[in-house]
Every structure is written in C-alpha cells, then in structure tokens.
PDB file of N, CA and C in Angstrom:
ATOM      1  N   UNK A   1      -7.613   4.590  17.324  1.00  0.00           N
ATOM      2  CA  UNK A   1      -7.796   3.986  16.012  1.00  0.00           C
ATOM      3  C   UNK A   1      -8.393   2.596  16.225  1.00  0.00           C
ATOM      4  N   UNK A   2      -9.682   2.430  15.638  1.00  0.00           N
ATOM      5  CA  UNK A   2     -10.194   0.689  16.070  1.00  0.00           C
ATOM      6  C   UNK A   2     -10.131   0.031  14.774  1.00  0.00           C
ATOM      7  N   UNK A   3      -9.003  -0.067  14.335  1.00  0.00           N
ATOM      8  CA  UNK A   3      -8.708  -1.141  13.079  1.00  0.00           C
ATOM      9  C   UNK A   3      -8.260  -2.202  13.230  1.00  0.00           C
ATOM     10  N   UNK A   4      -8.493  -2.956  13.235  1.00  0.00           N
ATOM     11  CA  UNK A   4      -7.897  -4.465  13.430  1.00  0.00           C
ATOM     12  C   UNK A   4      -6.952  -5.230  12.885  1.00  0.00           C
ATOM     13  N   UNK A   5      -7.498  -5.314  11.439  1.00  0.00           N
ATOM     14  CA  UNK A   5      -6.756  -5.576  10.284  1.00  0.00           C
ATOM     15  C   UNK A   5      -7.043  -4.965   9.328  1.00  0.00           C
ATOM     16  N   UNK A   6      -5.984  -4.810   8.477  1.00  0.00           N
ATOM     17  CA  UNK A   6      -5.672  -4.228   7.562  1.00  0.00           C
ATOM     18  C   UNK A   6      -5.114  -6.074   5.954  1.00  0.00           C
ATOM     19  N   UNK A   7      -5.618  -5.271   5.125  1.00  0.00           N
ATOM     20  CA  UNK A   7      -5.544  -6.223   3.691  1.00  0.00           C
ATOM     21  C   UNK A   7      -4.874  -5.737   2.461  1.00  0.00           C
ATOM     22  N   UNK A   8      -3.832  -5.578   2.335  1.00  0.00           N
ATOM     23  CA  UNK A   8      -3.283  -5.726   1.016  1.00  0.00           C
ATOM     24  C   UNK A   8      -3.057  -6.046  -0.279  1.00  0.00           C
ATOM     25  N   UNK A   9      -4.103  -5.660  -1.357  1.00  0.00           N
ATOM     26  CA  UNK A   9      -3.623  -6.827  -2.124  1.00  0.00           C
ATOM     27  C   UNK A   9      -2.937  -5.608  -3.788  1.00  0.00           C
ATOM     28  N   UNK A  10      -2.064  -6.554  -3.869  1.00  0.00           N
ATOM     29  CA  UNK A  10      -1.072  -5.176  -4.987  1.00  0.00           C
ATOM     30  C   UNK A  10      -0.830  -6.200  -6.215  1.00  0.00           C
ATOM     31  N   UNK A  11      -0.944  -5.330  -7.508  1.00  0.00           N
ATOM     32  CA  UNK A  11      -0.710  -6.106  -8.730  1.00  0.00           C
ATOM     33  C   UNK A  11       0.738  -5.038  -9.041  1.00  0.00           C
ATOM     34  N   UNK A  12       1.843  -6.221  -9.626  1.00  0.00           N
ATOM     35  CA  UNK A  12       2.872  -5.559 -10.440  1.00  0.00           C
ATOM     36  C   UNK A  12       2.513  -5.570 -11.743  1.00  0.00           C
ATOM     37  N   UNK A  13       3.326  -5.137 -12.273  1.00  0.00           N
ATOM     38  CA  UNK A  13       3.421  -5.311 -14.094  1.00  0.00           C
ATOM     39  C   UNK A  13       5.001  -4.970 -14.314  1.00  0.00           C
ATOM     40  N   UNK A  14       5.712  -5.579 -14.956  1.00  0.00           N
ATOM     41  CA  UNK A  14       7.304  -5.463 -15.482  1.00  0.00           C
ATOM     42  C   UNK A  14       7.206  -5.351 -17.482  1.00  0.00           C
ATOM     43  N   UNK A  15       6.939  -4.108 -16.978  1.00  0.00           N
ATOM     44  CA  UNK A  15       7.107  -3.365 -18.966  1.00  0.00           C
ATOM     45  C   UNK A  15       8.396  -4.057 -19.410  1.00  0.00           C
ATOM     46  N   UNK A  16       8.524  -4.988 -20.299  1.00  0.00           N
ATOM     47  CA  UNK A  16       9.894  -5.317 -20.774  1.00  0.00           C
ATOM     48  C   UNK A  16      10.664  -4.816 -21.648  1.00  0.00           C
ATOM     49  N   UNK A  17       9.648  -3.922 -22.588  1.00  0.00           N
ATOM     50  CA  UNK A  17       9.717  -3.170 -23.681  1.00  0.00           C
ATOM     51  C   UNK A  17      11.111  -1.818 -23.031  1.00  0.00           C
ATOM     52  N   UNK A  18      10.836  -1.389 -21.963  1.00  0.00           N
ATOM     53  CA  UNK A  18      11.641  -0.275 -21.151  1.00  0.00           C
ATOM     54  C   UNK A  18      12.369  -0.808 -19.655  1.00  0.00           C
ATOM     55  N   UNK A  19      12.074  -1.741 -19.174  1.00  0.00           N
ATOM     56  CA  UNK A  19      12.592  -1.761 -18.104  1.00  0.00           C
ATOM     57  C   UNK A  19      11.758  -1.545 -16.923  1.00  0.00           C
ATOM     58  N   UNK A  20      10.432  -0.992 -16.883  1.00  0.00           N
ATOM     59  CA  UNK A  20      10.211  -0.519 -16.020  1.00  0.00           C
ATOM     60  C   UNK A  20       9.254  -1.621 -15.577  1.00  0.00           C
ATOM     61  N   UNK A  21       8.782  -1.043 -13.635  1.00  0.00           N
ATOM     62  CA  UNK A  21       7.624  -1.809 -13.233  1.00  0.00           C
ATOM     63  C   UNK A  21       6.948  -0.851 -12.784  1.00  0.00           C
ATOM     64  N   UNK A  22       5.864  -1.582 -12.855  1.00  0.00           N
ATOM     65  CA  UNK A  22       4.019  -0.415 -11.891  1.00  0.00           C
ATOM     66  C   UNK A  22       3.297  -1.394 -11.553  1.00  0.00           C
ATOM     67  N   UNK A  23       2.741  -0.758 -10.429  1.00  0.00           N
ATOM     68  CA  UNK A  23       2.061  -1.494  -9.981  1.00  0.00           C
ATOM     69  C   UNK A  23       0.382  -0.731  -9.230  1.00  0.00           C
ATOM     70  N   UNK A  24      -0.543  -1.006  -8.936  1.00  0.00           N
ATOM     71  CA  UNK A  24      -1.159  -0.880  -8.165  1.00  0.00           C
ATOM     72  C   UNK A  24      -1.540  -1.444  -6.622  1.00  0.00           C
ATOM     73  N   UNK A  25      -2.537  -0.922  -6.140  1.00  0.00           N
ATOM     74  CA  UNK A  25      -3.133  -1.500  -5.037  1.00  0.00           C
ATOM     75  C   UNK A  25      -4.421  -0.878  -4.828  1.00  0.00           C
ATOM     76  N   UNK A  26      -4.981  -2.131  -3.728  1.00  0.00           N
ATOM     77  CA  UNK A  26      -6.131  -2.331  -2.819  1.00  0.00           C
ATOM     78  C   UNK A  26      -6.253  -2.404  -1.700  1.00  0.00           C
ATOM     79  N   UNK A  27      -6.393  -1.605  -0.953  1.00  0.00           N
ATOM     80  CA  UNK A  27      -6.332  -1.560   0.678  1.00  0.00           C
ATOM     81  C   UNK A  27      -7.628  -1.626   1.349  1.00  0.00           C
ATOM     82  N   UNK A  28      -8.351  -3.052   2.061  1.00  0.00           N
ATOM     83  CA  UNK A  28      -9.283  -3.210   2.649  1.00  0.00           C
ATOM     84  C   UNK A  28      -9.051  -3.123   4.510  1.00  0.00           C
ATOM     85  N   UNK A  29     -10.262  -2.593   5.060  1.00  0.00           N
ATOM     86  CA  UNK A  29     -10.014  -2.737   6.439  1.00  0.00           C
ATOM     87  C   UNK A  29     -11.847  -2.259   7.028  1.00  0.00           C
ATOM     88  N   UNK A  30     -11.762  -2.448   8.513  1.00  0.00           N
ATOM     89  CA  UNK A  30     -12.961  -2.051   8.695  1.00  0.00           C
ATOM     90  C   UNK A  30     -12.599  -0.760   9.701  1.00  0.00           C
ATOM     91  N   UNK A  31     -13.190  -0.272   9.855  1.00  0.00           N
ATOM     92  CA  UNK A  31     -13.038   1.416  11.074  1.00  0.00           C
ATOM     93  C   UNK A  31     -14.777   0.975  11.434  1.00  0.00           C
ATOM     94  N   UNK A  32     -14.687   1.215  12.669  1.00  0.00           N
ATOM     95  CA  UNK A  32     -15.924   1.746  13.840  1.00  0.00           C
ATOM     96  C   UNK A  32     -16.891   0.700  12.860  1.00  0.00           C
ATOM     97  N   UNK A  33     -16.621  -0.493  12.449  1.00  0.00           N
ATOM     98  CA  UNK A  33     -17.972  -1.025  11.850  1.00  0.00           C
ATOM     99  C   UNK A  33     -18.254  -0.849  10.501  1.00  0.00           C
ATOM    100  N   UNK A  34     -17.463  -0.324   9.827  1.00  0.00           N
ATOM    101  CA  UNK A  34     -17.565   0.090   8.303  1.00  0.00           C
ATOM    102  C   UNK A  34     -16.355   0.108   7.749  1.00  0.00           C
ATOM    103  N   UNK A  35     -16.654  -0.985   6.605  1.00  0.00           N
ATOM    104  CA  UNK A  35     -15.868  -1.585   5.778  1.00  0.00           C
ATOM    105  C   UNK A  35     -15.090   0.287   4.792  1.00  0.00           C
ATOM    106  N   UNK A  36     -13.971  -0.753   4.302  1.00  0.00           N
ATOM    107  CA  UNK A  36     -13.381   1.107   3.839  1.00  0.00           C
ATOM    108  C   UNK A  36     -12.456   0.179   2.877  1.00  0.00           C
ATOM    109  N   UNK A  37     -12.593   0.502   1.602  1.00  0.00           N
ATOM    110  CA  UNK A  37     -11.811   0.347   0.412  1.00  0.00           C
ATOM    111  C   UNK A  37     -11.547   1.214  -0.192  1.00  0.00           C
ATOM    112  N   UNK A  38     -10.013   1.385  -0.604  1.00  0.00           N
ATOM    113  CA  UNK A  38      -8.927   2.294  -1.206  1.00  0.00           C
ATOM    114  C   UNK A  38      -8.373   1.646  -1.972  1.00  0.00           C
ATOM    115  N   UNK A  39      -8.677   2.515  -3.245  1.00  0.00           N
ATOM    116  CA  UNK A  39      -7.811   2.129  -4.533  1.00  0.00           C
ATOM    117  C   UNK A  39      -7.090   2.979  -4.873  1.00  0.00           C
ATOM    118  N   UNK A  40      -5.764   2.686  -5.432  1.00  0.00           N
ATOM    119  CA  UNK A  40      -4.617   4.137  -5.856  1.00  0.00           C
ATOM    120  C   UNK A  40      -4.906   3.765  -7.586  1.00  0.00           C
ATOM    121  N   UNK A  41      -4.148   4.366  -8.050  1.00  0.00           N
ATOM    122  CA  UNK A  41      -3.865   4.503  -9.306  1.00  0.00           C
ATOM    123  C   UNK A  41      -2.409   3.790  -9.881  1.00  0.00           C
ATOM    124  N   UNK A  42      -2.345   3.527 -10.817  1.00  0.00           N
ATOM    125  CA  UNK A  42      -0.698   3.324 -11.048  1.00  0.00           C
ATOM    126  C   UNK A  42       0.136   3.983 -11.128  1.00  0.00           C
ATOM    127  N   UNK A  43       1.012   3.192 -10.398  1.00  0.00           N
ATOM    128  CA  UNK A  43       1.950   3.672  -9.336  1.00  0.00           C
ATOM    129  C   UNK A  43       3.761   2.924 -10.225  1.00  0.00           C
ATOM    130  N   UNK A  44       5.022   3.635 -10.850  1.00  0.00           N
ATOM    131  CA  UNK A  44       5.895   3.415 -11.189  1.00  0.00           C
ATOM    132  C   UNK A  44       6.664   2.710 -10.085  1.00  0.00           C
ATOM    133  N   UNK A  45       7.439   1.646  -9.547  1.00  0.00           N
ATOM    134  CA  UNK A  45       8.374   1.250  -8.324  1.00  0.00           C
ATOM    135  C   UNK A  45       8.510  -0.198  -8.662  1.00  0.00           C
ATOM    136  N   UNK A  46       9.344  -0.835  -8.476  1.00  0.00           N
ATOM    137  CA  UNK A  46       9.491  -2.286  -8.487  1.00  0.00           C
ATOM    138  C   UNK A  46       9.740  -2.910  -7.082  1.00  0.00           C
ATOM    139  N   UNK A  47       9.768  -4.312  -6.474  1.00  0.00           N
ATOM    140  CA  UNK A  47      10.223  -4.413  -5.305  1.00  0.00           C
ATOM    141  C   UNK A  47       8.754  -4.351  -4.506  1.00  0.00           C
ATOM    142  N   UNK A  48       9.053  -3.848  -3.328  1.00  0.00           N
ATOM    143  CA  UNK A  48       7.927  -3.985  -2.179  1.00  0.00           C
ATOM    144  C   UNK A  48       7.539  -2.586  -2.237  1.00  0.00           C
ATOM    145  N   UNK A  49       7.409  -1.675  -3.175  1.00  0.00           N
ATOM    146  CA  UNK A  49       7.235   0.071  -3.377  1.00  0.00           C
ATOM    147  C   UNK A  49       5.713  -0.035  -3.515  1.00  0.00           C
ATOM    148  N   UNK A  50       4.946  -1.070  -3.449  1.00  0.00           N
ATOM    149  CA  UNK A  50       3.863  -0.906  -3.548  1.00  0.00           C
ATOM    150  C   UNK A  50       3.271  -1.063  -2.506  1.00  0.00           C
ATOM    151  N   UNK A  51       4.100  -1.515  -1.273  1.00  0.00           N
ATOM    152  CA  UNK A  51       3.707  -1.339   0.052  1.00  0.00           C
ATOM    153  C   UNK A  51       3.412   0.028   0.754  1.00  0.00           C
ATOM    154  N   UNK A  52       4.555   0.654  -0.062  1.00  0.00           N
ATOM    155  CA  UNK A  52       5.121   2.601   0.381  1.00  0.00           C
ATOM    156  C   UNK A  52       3.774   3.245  -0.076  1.00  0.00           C
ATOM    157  N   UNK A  53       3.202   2.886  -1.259  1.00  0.00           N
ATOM    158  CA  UNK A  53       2.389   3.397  -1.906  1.00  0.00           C
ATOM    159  C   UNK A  53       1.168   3.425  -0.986  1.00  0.00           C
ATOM    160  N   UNK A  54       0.579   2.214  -0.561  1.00  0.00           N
ATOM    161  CA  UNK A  54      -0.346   1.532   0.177  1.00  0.00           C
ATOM    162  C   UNK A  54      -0.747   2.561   2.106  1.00  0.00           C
ATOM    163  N   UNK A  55       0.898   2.165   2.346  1.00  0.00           N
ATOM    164  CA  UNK A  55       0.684   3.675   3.506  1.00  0.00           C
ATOM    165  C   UNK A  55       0.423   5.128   3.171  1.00  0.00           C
ATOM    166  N   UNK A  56       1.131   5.581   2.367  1.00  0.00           N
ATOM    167  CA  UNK A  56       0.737   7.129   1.713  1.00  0.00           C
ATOM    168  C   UNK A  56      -1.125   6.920   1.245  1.00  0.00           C
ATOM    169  N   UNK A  57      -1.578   5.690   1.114  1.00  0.00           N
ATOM    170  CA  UNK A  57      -2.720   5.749   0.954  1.00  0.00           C
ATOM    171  C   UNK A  57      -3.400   5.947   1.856  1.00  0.00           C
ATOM    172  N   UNK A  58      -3.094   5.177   3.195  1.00  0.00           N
ATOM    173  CA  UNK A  58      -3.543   4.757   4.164  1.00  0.00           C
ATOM    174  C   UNK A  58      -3.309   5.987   4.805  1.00  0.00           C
ATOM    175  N   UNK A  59      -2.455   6.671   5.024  1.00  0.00           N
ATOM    176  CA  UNK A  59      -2.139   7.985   5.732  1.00  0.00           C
ATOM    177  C   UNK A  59      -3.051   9.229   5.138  1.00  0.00           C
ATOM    178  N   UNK A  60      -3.215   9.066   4.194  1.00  0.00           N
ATOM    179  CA  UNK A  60      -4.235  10.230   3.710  1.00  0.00           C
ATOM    180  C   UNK A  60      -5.023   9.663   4.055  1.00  0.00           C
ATOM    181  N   UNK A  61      -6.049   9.082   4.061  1.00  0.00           N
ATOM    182  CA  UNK A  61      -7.500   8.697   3.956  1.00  0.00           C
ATOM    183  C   UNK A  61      -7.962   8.762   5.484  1.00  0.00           C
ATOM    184  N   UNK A  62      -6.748   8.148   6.761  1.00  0.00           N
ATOM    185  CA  UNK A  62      -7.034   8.281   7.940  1.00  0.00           C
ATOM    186  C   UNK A  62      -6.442   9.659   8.420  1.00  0.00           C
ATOM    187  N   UNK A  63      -5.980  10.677   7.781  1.00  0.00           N
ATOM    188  CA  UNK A  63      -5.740  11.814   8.471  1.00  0.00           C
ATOM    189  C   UNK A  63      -3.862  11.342   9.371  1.00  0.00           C
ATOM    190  N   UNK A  64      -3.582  10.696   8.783  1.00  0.00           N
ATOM    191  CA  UNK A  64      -2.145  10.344   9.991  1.00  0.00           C
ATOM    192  C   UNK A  64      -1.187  10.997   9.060  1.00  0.00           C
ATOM    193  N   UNK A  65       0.037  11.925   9.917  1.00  0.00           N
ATOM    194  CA  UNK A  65       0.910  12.129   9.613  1.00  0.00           C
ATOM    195  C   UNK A  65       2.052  11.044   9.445  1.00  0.00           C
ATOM    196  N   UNK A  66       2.953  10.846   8.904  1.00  0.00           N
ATOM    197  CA  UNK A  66       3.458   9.967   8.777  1.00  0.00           C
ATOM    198  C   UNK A  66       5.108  11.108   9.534  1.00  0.00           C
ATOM    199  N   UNK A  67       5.500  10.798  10.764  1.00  0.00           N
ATOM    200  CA  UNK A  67       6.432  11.783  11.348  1.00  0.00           C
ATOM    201  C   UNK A  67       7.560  11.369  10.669  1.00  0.00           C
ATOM    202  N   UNK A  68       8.494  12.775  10.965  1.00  0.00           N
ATOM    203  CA  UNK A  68       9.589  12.256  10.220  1.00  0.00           C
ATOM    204  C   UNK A  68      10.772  12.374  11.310  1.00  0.00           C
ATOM    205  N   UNK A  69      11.733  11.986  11.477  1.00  0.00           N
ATOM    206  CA  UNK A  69      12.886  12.049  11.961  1.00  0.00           C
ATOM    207  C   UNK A  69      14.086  13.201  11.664  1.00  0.00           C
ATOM    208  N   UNK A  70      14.928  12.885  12.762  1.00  0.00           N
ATOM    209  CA  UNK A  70      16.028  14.124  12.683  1.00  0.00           C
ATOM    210  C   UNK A  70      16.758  13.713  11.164  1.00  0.00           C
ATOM    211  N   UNK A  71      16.634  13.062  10.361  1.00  0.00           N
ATOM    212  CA  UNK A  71      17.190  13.822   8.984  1.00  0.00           C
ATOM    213  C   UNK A  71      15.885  13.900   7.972  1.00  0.00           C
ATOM    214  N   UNK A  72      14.643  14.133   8.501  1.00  0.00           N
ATOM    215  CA  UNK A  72      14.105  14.372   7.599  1.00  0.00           C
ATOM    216  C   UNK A  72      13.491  12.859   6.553  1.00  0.00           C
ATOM    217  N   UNK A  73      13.565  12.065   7.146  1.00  0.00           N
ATOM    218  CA  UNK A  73      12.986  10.987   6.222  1.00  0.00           C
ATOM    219  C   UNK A  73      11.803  10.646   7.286  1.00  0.00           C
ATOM    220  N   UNK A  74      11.075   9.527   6.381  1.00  0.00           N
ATOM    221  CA  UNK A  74       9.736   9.156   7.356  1.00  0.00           C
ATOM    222  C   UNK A  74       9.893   8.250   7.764  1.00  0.00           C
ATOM    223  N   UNK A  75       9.000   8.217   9.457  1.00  0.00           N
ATOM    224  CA  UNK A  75       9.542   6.841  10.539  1.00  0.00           C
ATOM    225  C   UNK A  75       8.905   5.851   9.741  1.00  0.00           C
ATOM    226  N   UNK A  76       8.074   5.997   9.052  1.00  0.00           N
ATOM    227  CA  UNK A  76       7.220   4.158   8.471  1.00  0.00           C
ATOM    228  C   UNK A  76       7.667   4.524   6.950  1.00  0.00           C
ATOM    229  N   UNK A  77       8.087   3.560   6.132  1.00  0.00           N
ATOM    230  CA  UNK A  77       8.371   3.519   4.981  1.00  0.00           C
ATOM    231  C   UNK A  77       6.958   2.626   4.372  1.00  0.00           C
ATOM    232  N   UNK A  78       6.697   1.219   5.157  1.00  0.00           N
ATOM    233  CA  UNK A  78       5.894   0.441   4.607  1.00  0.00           C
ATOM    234  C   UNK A  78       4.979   0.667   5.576  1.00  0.00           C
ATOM    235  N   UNK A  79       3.745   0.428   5.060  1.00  0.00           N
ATOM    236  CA  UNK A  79       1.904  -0.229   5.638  1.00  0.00           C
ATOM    237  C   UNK A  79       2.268  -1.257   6.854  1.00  0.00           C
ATOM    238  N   UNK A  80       2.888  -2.513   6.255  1.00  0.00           N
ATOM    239  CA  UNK A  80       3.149  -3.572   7.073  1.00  0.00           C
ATOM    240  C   UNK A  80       4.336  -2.862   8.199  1.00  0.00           C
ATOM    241  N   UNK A  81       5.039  -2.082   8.572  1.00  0.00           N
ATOM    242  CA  UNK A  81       5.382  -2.029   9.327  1.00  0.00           C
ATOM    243  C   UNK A  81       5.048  -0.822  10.628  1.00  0.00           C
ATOM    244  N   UNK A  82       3.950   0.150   9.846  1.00  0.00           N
ATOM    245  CA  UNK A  82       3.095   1.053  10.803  1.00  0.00           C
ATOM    246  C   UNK A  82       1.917   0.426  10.952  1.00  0.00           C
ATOM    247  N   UNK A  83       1.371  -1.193  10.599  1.00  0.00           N
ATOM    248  CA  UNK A  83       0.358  -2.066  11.445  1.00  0.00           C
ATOM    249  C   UNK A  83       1.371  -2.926  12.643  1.00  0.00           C
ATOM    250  N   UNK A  84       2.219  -3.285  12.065  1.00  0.00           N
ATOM    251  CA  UNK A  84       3.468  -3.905  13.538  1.00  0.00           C
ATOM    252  C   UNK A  84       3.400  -3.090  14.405  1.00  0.00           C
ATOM    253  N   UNK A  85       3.764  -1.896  13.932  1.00  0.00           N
ATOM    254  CA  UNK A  85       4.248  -1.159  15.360  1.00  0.00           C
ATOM    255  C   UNK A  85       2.600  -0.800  16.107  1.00  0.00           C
ATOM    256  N   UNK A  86       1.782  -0.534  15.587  1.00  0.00           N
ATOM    257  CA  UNK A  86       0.525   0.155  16.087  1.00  0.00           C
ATOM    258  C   UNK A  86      -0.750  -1.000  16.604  1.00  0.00           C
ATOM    259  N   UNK A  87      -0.345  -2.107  16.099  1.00  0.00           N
ATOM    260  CA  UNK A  87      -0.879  -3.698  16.731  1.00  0.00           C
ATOM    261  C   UNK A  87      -1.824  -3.826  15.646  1.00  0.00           C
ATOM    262  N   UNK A  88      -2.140  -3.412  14.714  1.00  0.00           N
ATOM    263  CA  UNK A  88      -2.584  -3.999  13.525  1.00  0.00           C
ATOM    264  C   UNK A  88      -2.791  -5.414  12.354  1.00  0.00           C
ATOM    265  N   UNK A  89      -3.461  -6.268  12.591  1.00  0.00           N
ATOM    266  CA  UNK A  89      -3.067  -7.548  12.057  1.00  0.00           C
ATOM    267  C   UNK A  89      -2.933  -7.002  10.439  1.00  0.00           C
ATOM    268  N   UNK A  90      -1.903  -7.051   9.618  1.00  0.00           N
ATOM    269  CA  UNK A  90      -1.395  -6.947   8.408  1.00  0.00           C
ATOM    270  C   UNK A  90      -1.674  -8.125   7.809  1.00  0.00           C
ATOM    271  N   UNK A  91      -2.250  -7.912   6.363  1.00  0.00           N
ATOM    272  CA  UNK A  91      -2.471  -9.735   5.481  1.00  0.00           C
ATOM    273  C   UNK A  91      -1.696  -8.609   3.840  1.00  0.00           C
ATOM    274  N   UNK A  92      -1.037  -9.400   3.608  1.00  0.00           N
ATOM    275  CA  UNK A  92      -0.232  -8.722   2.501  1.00  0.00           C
ATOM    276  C   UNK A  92      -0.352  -9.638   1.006  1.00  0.00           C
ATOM    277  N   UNK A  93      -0.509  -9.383  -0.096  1.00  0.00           N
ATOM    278  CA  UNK A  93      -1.255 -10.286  -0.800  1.00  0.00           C
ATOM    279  C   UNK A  93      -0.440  -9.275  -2.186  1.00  0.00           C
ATOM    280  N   UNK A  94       0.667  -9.836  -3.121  1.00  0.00           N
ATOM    281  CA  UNK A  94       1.088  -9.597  -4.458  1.00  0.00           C
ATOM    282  C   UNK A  94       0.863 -10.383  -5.243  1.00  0.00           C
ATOM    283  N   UNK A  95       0.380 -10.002  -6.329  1.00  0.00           N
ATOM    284  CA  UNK A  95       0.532 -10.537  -7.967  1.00  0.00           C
ATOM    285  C   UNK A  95       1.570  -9.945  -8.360  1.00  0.00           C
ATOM    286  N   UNK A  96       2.143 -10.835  -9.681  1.00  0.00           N
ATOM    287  CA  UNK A  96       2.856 -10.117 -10.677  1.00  0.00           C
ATOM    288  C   UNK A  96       1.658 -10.654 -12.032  1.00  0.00           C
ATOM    289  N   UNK A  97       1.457  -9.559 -12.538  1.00  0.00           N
ATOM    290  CA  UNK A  97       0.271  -9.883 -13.998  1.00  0.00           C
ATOM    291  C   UNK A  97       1.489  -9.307 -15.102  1.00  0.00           C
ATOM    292  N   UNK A  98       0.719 -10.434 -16.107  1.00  0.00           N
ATOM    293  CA  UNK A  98       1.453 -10.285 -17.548  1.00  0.00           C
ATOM    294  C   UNK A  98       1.155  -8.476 -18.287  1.00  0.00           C
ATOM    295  N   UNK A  99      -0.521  -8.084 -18.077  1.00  0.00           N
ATOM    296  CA  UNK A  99      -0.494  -7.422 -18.903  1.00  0.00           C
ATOM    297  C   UNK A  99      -0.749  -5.718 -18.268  1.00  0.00           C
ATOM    298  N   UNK A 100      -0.204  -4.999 -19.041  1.00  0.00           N
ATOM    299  CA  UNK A 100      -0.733  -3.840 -17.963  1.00  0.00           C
ATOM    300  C   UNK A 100      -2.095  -4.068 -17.786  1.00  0.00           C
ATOM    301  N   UNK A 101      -3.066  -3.891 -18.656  1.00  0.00           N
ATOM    302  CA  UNK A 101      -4.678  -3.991 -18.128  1.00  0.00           C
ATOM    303  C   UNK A 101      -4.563  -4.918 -17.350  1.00  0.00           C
ATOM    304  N   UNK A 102      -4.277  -5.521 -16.888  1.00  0.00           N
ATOM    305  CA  UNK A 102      -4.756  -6.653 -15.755  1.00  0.00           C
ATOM    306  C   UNK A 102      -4.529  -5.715 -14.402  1.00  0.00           C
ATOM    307  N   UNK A 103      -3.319  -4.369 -14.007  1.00  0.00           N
ATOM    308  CA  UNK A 103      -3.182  -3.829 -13.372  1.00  0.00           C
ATOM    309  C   UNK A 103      -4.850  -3.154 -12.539  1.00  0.00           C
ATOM    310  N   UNK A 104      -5.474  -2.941 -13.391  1.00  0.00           N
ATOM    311  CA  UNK A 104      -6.859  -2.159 -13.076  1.00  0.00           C
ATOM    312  C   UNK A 104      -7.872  -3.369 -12.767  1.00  0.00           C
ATOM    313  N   UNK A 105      -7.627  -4.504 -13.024  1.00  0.00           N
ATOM    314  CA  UNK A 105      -9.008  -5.236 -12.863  1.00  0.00           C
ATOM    315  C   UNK A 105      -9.065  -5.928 -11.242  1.00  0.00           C
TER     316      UNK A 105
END
C-alpha cells in the first residue's frame, strides 16, 4: 500500500428537533501518484462515528478487509487507528455545522 497520508475532514449536524446527529465525510489521500477523493453520504452517529464511517469508506474503495476477531467484531473500529497501526500519517479535521445543508457543502 503506498499511502502516506491520509485526510479527514467530517461535518456533524445535531437535529435538536429529535435528538439526533449525522454527519458526513471527506476522505483525501494520494495512491501510486494519484490523488483519490471519497465522499459518503449522510451518515446517522454522534461522537467520533464519523471516523467508523470514514474506514468502511476507506476499506471499500481500497479492496481491504477489515478482519475480525474471535468474537466476531472488527480489529479497526476507526480510520485513525488502521493509519497508526499500518504507518499512515492521519490529519483528522471535524466541524460541527448549524444547518443540515451545510452537511453536503
């Protein structure tokens, strides 16, 4: 894998109307010389769940299984911590925005 760094950048939103939060993300990096941007969609989780989101991105797009362990859960939960383990420089970058549309821009 010749990735170097990896870029994060995730918008929340906290619906007050219900309780809930969503958020998106943006995952920049370069492979073999070519820049590679990934955008998800909105995504329901509050907290750092938009990190979780960010690897399930990152794991599809590069073909990586994400292994799981003897009970069945997965060894990387977050992005930032399958660039730690794999020598990846991680730059991690949250907003919280007022409005949902601001989520997409």
């Amino acid at each position: 894998m010749n990735i170097e760094s990896v870029t994060l950048t995730a918008k929340r939103w906290f619906q007050k109307t219900y309780g809930n939060t969503y958020h998106t993300v943006v995952l920049q990096y370069v492979k073999d010389g070519k820049p590679i941007v990934l955008r998800s969609g909105i995504h329901y989780g509050y907290g750092e769940q938009y990190n979780q989101t960010a690897l399930d991105l990152f794991c599809a797009q590069e073909n990586i299984e994400n292994p799981s362990n003897q009970h069945g859960n997965k060894k990387y939960y977050y992005l930032s911590q399958f660039c730690r383990e794999n020598n990846i420089v991680f730059f991690n970058n949250c907003y919280d925005v007022k409005r949902q549309r601001e989520l997409d821009k």
